[in-house]
PDB file of N, CA and C in Angstrom:
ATOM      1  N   UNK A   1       0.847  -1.174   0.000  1.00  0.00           N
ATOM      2  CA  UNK A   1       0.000   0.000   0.000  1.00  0.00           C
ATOM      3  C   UNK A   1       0.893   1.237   0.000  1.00  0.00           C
ATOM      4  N   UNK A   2       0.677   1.795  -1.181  1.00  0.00           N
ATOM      5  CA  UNK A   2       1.574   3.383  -0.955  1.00  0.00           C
ATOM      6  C   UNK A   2       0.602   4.562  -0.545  1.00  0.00           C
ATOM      7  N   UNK A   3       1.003   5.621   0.168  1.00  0.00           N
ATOM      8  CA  UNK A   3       0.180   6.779   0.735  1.00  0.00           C
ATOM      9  C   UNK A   3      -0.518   7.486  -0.314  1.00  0.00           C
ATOM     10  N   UNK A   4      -1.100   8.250  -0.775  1.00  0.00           N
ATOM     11  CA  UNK A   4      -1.363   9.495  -1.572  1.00  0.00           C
ATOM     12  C   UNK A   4      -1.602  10.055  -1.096  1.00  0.00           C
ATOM     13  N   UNK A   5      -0.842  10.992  -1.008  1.00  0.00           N
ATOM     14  CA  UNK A   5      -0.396  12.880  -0.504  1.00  0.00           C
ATOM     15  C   UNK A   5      -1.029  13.673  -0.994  1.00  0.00           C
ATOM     16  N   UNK A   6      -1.873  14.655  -1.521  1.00  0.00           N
ATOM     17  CA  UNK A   6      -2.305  15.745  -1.801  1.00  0.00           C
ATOM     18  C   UNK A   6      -2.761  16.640  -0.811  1.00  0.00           C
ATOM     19  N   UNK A   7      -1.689  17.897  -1.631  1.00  0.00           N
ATOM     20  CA  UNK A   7      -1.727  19.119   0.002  1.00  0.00           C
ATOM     21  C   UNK A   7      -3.085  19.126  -0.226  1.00  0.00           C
ATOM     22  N   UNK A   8      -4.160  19.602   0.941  1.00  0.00           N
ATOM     23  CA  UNK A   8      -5.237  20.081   1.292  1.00  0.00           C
ATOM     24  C   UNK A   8      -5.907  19.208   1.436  1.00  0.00           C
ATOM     25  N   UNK A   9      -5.718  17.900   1.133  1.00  0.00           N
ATOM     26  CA  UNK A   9      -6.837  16.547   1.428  1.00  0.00           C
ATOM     27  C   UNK A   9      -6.465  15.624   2.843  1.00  0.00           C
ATOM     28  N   UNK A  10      -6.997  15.634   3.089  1.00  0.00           N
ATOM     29  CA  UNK A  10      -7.050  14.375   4.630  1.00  0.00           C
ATOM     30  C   UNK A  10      -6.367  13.536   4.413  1.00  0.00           C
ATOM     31  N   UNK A  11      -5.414  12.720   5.420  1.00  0.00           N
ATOM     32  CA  UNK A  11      -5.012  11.808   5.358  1.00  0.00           C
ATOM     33  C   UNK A  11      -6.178  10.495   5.528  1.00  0.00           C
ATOM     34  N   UNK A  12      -6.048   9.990   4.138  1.00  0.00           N
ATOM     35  CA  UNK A  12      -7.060   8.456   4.062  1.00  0.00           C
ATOM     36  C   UNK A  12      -7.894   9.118   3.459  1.00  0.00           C
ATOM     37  N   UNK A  13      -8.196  10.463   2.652  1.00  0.00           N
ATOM     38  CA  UNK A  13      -9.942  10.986   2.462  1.00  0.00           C
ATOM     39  C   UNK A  13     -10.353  10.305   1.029  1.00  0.00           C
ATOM     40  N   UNK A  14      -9.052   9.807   0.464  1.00  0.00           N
ATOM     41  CA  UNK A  14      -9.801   9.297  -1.293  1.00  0.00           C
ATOM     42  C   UNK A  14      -8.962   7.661  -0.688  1.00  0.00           C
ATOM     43  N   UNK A  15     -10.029   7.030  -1.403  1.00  0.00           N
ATOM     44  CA  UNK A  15      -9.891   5.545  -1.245  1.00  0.00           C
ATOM     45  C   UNK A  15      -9.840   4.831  -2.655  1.00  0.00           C
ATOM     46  N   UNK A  16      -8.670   4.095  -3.203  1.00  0.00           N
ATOM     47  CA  UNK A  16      -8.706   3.414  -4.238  1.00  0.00           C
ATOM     48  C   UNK A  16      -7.920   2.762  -4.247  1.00  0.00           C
ATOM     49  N   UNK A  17      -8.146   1.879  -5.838  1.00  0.00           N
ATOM     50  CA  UNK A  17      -7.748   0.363  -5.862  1.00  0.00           C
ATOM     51  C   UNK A  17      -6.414   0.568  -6.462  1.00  0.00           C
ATOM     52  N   UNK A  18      -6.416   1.778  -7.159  1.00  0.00           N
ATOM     53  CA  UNK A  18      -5.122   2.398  -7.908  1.00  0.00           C
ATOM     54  C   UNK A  18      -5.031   3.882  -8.004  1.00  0.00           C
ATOM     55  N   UNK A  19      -3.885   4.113  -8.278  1.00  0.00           N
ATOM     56  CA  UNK A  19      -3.460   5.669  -8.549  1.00  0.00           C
ATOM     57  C   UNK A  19      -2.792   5.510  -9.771  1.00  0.00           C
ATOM     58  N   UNK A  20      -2.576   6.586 -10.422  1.00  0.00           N
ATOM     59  CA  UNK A  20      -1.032   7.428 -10.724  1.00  0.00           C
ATOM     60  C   UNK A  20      -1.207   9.039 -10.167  1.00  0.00           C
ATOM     61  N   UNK A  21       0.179   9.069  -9.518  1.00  0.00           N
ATOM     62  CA  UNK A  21       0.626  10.039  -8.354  1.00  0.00           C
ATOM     63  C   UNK A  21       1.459  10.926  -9.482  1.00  0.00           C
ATOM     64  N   UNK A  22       1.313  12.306  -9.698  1.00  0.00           N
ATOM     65  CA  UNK A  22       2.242  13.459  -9.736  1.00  0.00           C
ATOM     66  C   UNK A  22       2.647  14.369  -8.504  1.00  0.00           C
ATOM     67  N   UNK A  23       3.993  14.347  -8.105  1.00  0.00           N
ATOM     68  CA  UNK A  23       3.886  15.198  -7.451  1.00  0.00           C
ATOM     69  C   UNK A  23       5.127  16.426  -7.689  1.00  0.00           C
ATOM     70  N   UNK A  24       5.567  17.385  -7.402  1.00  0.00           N
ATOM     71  CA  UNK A  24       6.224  18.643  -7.848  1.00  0.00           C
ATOM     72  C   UNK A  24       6.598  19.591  -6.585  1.00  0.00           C
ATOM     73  N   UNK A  25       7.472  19.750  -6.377  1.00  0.00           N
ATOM     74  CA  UNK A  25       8.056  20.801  -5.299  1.00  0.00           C
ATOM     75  C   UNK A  25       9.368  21.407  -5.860  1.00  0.00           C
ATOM     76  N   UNK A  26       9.405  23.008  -4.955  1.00  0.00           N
ATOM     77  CA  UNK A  26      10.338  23.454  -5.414  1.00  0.00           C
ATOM     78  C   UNK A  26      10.719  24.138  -3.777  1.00  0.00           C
ATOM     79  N   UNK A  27      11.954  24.322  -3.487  1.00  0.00           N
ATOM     80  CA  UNK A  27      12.180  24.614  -2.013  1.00  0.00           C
ATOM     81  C   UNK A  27      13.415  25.305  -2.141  1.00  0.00           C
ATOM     82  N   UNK A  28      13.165  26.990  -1.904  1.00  0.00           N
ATOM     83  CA  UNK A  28      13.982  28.001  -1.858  1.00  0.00           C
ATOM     84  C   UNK A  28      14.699  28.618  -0.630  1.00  0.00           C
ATOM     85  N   UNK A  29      15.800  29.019  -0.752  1.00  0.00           N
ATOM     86  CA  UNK A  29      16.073  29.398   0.893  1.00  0.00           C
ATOM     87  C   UNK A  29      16.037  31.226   0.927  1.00  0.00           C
ATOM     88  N   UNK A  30      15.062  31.546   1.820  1.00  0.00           N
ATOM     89  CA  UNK A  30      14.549  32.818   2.046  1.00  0.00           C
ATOM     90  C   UNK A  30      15.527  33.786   2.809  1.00  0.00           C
ATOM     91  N   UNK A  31      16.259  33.212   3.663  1.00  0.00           N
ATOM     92  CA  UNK A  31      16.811  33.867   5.199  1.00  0.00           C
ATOM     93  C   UNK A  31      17.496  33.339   5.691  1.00  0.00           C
ATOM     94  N   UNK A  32      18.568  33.691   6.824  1.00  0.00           N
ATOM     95  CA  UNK A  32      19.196  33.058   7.884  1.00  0.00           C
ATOM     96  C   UNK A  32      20.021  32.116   7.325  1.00  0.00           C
ATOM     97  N   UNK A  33      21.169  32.358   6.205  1.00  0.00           N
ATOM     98  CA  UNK A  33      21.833  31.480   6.233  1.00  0.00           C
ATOM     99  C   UNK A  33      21.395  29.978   5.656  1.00  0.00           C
ATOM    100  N   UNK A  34      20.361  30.470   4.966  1.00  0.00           N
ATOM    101  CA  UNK A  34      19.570  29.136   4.107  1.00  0.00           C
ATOM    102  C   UNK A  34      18.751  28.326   5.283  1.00  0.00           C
ATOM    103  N   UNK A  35      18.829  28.853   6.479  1.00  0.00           N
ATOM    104  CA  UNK A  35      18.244  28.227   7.902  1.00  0.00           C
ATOM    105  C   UNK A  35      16.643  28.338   7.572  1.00  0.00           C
ATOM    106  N   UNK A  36      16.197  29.273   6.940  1.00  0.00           N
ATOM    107  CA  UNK A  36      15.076  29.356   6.574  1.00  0.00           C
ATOM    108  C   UNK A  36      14.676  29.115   5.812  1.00  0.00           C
ATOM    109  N   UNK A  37      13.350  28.278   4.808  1.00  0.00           N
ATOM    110  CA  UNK A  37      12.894  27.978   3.810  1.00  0.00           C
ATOM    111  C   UNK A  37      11.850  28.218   3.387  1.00  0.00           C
ATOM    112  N   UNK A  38      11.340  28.506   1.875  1.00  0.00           N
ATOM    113  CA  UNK A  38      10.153  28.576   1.541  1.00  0.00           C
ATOM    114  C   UNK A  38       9.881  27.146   0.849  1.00  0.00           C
ATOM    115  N   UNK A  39       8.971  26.692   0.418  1.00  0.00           N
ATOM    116  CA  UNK A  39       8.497  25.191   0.044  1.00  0.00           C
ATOM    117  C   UNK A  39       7.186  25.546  -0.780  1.00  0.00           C
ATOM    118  N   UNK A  40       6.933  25.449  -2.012  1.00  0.00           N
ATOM    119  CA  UNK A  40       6.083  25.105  -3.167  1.00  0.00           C
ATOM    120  C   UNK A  40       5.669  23.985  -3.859  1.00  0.00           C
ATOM    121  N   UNK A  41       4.630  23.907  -3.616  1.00  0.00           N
ATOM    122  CA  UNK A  41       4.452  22.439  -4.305  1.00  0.00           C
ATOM    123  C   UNK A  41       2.714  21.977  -4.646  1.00  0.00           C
ATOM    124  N   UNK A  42       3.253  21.186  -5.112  1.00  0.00           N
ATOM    125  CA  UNK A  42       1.503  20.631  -6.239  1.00  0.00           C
ATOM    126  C   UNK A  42       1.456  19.267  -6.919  1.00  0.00           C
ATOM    127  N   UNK A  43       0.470  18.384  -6.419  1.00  0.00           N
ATOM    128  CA  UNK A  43       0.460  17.033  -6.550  1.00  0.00           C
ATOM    129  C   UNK A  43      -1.088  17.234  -7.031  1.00  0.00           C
ATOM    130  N   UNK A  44      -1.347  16.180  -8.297  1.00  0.00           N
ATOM    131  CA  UNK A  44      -2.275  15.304  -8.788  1.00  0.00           C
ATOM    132  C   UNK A  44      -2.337  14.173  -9.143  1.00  0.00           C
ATOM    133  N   UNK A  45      -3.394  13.451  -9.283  1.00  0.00           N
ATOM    134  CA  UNK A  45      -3.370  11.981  -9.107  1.00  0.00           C
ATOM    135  C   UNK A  45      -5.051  11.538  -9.720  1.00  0.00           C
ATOM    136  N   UNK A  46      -4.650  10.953 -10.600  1.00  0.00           N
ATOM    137  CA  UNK A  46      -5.630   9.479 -11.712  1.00  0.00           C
ATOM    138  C   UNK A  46      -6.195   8.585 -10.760  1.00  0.00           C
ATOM    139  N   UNK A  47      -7.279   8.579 -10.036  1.00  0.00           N
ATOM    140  CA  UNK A  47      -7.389   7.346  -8.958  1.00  0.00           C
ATOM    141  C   UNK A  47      -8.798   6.701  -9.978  1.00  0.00           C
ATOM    142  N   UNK A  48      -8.777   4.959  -9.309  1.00  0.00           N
ATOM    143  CA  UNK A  48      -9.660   4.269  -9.638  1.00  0.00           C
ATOM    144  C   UNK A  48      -9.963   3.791  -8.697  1.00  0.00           C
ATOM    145  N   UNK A  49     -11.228   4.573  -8.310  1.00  0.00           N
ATOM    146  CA  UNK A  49     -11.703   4.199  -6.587  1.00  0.00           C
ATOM    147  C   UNK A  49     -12.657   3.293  -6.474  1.00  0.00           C
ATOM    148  N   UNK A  50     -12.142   2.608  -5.160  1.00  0.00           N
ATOM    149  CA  UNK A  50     -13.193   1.550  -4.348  1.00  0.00           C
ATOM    150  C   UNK A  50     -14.664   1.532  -4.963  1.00  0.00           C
ATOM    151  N   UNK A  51     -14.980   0.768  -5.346  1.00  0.00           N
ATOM    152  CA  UNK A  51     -16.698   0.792  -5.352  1.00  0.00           C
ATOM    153  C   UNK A  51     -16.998   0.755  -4.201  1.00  0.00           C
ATOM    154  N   UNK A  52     -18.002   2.410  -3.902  1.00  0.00           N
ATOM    155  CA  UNK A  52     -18.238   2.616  -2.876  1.00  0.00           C
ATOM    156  C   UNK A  52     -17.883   3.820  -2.230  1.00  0.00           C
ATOM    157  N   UNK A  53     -16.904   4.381  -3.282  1.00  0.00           N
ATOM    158  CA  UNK A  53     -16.299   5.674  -3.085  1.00  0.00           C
ATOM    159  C   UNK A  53     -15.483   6.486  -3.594  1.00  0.00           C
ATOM    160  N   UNK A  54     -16.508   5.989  -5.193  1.00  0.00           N
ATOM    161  CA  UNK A  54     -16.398   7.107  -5.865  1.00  0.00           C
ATOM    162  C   UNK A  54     -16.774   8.866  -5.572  1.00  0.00           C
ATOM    163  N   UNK A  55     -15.743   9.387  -6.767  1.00  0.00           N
ATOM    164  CA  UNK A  55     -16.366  10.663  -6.399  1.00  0.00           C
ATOM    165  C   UNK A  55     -16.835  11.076  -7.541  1.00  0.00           C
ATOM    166  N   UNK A  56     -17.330  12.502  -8.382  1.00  0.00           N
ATOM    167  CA  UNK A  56     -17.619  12.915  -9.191  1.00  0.00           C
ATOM    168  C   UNK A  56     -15.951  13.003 -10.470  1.00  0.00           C
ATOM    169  N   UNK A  57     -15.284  13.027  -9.707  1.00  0.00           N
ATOM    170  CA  UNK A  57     -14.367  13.221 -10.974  1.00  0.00           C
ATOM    171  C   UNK A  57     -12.441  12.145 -10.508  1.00  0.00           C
ATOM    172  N   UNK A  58     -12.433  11.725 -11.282  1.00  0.00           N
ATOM    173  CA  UNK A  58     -11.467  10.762 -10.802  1.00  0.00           C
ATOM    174  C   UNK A  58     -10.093  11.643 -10.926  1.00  0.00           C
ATOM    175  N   UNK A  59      -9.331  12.782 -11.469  1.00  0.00           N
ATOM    176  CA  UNK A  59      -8.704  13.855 -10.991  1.00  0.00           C
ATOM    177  C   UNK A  59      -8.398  14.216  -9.825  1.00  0.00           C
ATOM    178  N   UNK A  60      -7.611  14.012  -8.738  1.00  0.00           N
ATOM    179  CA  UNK A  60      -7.595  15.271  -7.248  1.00  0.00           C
ATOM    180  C   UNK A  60      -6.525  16.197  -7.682  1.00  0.00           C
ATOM    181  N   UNK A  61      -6.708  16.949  -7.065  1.00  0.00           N
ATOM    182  CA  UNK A  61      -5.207  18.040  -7.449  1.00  0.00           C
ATOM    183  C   UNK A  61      -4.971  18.750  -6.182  1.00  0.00           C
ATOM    184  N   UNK A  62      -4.070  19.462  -5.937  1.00  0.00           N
ATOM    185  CA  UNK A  62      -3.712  20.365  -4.528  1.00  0.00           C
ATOM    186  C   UNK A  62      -2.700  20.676  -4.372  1.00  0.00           C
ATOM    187  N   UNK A  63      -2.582  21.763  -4.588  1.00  0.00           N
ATOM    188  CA  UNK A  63      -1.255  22.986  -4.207  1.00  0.00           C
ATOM    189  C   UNK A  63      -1.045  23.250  -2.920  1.00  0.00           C
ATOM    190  N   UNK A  64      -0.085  23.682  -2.671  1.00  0.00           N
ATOM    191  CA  UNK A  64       0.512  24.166  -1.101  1.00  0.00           C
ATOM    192  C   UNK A  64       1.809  25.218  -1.193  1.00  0.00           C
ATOM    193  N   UNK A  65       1.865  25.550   0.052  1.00  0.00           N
ATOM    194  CA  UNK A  65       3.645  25.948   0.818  1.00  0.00           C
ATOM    195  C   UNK A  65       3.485  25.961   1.836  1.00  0.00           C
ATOM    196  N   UNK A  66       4.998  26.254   2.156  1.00  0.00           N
ATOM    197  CA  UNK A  66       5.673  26.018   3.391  1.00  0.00           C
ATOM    198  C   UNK A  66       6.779  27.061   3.676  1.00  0.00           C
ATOM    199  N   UNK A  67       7.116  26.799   4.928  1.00  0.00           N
ATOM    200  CA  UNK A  67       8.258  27.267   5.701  1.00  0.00           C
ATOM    201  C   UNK A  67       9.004  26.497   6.583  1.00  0.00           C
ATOM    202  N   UNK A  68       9.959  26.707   6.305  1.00  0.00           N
ATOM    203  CA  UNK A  68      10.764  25.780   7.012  1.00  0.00           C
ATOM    204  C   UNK A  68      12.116  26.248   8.252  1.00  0.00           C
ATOM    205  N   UNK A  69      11.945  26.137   9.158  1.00  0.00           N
ATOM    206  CA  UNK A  69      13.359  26.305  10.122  1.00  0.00           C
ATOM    207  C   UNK A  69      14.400  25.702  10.697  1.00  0.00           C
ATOM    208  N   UNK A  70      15.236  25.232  10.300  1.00  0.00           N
ATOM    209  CA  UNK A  70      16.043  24.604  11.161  1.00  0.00           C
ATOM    210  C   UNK A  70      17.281  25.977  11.943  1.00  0.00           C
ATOM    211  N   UNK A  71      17.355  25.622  13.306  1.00  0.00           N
ATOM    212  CA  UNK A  71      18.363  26.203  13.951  1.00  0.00           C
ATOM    213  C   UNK A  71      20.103  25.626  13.520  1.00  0.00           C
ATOM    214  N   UNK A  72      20.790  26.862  14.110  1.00  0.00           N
ATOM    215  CA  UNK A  72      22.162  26.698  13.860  1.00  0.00           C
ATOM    216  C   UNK A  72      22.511  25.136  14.316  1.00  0.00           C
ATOM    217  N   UNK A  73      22.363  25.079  15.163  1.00  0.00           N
ATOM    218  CA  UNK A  73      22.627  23.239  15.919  1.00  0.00           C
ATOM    219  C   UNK A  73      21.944  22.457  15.386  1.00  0.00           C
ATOM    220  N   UNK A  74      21.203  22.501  14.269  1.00  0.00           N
ATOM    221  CA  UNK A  74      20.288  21.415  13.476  1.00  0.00           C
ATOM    222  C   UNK A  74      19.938  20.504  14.390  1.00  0.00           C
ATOM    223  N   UNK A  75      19.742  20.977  16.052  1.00  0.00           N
ATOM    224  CA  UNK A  75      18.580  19.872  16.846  1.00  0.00           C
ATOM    225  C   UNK A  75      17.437  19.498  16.625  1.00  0.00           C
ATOM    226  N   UNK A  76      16.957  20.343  15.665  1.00  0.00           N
ATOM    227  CA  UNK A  76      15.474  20.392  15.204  1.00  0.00           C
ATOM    228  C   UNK A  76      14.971  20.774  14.142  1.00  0.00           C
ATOM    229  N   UNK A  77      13.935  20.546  13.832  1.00  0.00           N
ATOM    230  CA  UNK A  77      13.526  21.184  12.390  1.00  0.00           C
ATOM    231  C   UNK A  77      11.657  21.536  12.793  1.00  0.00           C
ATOM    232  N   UNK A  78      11.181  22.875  12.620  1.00  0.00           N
ATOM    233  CA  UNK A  78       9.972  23.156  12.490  1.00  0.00           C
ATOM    234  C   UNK A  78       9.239  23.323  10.948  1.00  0.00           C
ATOM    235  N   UNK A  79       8.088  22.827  10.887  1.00  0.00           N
ATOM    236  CA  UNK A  79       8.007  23.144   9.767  1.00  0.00           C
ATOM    237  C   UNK A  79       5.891  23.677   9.603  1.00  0.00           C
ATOM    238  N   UNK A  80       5.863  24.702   8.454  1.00  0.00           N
ATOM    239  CA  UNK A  80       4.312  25.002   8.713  1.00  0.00           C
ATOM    240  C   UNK A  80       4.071  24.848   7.270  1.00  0.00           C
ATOM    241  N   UNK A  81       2.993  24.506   6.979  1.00  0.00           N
ATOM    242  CA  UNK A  81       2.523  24.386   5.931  1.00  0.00           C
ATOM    243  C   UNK A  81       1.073  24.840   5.701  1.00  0.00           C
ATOM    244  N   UNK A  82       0.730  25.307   4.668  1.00  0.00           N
ATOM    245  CA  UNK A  82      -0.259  25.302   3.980  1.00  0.00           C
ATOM    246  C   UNK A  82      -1.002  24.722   2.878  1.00  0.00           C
ATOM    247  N   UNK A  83      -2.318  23.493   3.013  1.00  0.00           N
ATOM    248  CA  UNK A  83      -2.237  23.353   1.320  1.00  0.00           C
ATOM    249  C   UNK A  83      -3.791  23.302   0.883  1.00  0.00           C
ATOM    250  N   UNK A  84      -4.648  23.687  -0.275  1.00  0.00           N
ATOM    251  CA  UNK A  84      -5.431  23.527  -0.706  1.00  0.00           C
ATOM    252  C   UNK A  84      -5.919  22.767  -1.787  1.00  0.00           C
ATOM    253  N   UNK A  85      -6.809  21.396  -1.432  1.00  0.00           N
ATOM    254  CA  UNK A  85      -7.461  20.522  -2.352  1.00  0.00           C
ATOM    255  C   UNK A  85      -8.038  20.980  -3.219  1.00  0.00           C
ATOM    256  N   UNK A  86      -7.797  21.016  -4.431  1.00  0.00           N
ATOM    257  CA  UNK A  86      -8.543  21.498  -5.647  1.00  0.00           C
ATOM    258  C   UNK A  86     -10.252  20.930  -5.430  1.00  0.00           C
ATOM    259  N   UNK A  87      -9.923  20.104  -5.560  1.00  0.00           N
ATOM    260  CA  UNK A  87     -11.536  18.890  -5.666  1.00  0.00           C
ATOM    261  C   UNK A  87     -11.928  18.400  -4.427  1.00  0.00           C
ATOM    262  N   UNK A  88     -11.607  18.478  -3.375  1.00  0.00           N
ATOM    263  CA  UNK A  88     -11.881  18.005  -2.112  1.00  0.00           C
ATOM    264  C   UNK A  88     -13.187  18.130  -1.556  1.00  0.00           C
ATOM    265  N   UNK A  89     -13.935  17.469  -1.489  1.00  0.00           N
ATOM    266  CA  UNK A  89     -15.341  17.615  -0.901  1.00  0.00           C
ATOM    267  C   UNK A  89     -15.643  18.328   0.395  1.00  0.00           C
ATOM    268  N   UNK A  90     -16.106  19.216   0.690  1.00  0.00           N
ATOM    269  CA  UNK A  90     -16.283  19.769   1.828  1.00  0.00           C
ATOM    270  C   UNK A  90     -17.706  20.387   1.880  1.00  0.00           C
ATOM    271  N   UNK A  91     -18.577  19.854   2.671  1.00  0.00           N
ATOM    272  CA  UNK A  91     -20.149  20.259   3.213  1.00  0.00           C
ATOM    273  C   UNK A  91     -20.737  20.543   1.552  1.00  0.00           C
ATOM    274  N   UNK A  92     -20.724  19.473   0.684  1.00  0.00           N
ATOM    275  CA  UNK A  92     -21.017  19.623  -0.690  1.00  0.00           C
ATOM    276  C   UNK A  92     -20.463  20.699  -1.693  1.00  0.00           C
ATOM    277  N   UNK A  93     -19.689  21.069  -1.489  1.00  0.00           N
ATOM    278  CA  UNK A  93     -18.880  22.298  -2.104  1.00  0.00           C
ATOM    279  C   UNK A  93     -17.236  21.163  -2.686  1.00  0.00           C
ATOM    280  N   UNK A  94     -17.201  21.989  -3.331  1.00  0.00           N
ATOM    281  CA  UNK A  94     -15.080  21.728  -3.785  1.00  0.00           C
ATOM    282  C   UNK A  94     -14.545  22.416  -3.297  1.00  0.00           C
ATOM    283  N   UNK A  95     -13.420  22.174  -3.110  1.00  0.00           N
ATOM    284  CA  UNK A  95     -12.236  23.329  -2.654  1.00  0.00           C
ATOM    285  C   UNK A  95     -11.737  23.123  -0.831  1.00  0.00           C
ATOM    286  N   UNK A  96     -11.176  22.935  -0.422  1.00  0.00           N
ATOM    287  CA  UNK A  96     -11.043  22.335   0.982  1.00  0.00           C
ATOM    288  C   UNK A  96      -9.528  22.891   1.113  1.00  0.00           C
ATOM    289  N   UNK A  97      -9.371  23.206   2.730  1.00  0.00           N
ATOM    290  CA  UNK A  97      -7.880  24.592   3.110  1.00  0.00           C
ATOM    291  C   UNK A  97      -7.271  23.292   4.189  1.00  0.00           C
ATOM    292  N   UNK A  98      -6.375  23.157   4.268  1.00  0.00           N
ATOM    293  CA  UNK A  98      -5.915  22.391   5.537  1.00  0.00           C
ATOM    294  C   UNK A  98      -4.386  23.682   5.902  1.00  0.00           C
ATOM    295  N   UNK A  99      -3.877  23.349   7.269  1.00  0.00           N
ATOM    296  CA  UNK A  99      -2.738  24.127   7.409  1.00  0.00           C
ATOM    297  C   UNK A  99      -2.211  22.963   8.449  1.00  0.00           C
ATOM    298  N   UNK A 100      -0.848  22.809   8.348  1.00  0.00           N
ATOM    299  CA  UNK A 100      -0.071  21.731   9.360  1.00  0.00           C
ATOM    300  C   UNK A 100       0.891  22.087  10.056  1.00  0.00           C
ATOM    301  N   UNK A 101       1.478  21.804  11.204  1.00  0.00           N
ATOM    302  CA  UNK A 101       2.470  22.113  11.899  1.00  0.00           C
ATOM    303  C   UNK A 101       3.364  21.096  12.121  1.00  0.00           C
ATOM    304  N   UNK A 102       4.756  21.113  11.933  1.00  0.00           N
ATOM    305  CA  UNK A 102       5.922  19.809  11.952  1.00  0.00           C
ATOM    306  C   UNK A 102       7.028  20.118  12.766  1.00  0.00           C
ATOM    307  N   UNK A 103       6.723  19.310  14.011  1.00  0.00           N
ATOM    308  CA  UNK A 103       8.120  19.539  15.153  1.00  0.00           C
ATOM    309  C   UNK A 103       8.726  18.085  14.390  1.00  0.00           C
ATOM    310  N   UNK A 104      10.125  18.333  14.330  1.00  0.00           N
ATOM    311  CA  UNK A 104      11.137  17.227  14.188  1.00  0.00           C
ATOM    312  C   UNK A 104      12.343  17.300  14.782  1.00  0.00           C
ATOM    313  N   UNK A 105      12.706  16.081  16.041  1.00  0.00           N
ATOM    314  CA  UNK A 105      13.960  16.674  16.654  1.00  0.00           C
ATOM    315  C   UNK A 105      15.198  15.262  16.275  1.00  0.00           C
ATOM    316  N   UNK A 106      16.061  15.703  16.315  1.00  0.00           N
ATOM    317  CA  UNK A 106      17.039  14.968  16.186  1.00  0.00           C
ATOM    318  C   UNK A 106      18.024  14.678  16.978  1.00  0.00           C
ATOM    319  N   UNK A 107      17.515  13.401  17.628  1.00  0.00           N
ATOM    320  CA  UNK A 107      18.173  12.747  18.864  1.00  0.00           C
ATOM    321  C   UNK A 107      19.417  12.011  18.277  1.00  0.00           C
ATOM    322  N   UNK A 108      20.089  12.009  16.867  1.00  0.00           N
ATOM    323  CA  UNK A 108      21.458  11.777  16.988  1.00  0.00           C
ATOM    324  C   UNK A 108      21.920  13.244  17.197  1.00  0.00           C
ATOM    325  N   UNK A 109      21.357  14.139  15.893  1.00  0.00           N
ATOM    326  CA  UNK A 109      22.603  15.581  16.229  1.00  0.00           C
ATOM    327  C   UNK A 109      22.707  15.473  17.871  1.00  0.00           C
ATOM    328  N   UNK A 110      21.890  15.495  19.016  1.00  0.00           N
ATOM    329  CA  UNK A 110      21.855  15.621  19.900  1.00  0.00           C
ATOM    330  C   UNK A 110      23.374  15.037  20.872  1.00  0.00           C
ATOM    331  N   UNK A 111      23.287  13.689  20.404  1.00  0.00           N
ATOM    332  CA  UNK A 111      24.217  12.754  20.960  1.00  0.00           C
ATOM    333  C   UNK A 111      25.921  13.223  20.411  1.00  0.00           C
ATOM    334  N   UNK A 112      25.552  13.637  19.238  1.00  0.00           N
ATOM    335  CA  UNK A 112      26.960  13.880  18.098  1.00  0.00           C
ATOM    336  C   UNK A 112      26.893  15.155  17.513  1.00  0.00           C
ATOM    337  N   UNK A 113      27.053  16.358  18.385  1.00  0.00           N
ATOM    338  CA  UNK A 113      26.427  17.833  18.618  1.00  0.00           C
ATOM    339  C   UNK A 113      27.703  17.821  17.039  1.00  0.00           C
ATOM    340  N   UNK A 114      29.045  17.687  16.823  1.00  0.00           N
ATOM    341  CA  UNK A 114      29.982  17.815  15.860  1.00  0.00           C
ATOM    342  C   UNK A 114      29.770  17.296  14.312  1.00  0.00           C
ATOM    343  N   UNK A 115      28.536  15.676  14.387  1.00  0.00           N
ATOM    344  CA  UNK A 115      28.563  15.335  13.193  1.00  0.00           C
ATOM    345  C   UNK A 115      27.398  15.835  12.110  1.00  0.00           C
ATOM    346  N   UNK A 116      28.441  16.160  10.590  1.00  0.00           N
ATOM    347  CA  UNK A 116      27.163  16.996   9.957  1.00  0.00           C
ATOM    348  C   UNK A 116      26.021  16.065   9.779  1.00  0.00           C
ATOM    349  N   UNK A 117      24.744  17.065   9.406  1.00  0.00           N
ATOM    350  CA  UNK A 117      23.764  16.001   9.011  1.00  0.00           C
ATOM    351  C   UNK A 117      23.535  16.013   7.724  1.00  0.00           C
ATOM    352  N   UNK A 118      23.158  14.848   7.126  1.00  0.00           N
ATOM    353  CA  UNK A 118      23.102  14.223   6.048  1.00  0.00           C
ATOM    354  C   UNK A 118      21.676  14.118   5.701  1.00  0.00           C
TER     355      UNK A 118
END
């Protein structure tokens, strides 16, 4: 079973027997020594869904960005995102907003404050 990602859709919200997955990012450094990031990106996907859950159009699509921080000590990485489902069903309407928040810490840099990360 592989995931399908599309910014602005739920994790698990389209159900099928198959995909084909596009996905596209581009990730610029804004600030701070490249410590800071901007993140662009846009995924669509061909699904052939479950009988049972179908939708009106077998297409999803969904754009997003981001920001990204890591500190000088790369102990951590924050990250925020934004993304919107093109086709996403919401209270009978299209169009659906999600926004995410990403703590990530890194308990080797921690241990091996000297070794770079990879």
């Amino acid at each position: 079973e592989f995931p399908l990602i599309l910014p602005g859709y739920f994790y698990q919200e389209l159900t099928a027997k198959r995909f084909v997955h596009l996905s596209a990012s581009y990730v610029m450094p804004v600030a701070l020594d490249d410590r800071l990031q901007l993140r662009l990106e846009a995924a669509s996907a061909l699904l052939d869904y479950v009988r049972g859950f179908a939708q009106p159009d077998p297409w999803q699509t969904g754009v997003g960005c981001g920001l990204t921080f890591t500190p000088r000590s790369q102990l951590f990485r924050v990250v925020l995102r934004y993304g919107y489902g093109i086709g996403a069903i919401r209270d009978g309407e299209r169009g659906a907003h999600s926004v995410g928040l990403l703590f990530q810490y890194d308990f080797e840099q921690h241990k091996n404050p000297g070794r770079p990360r990879g």
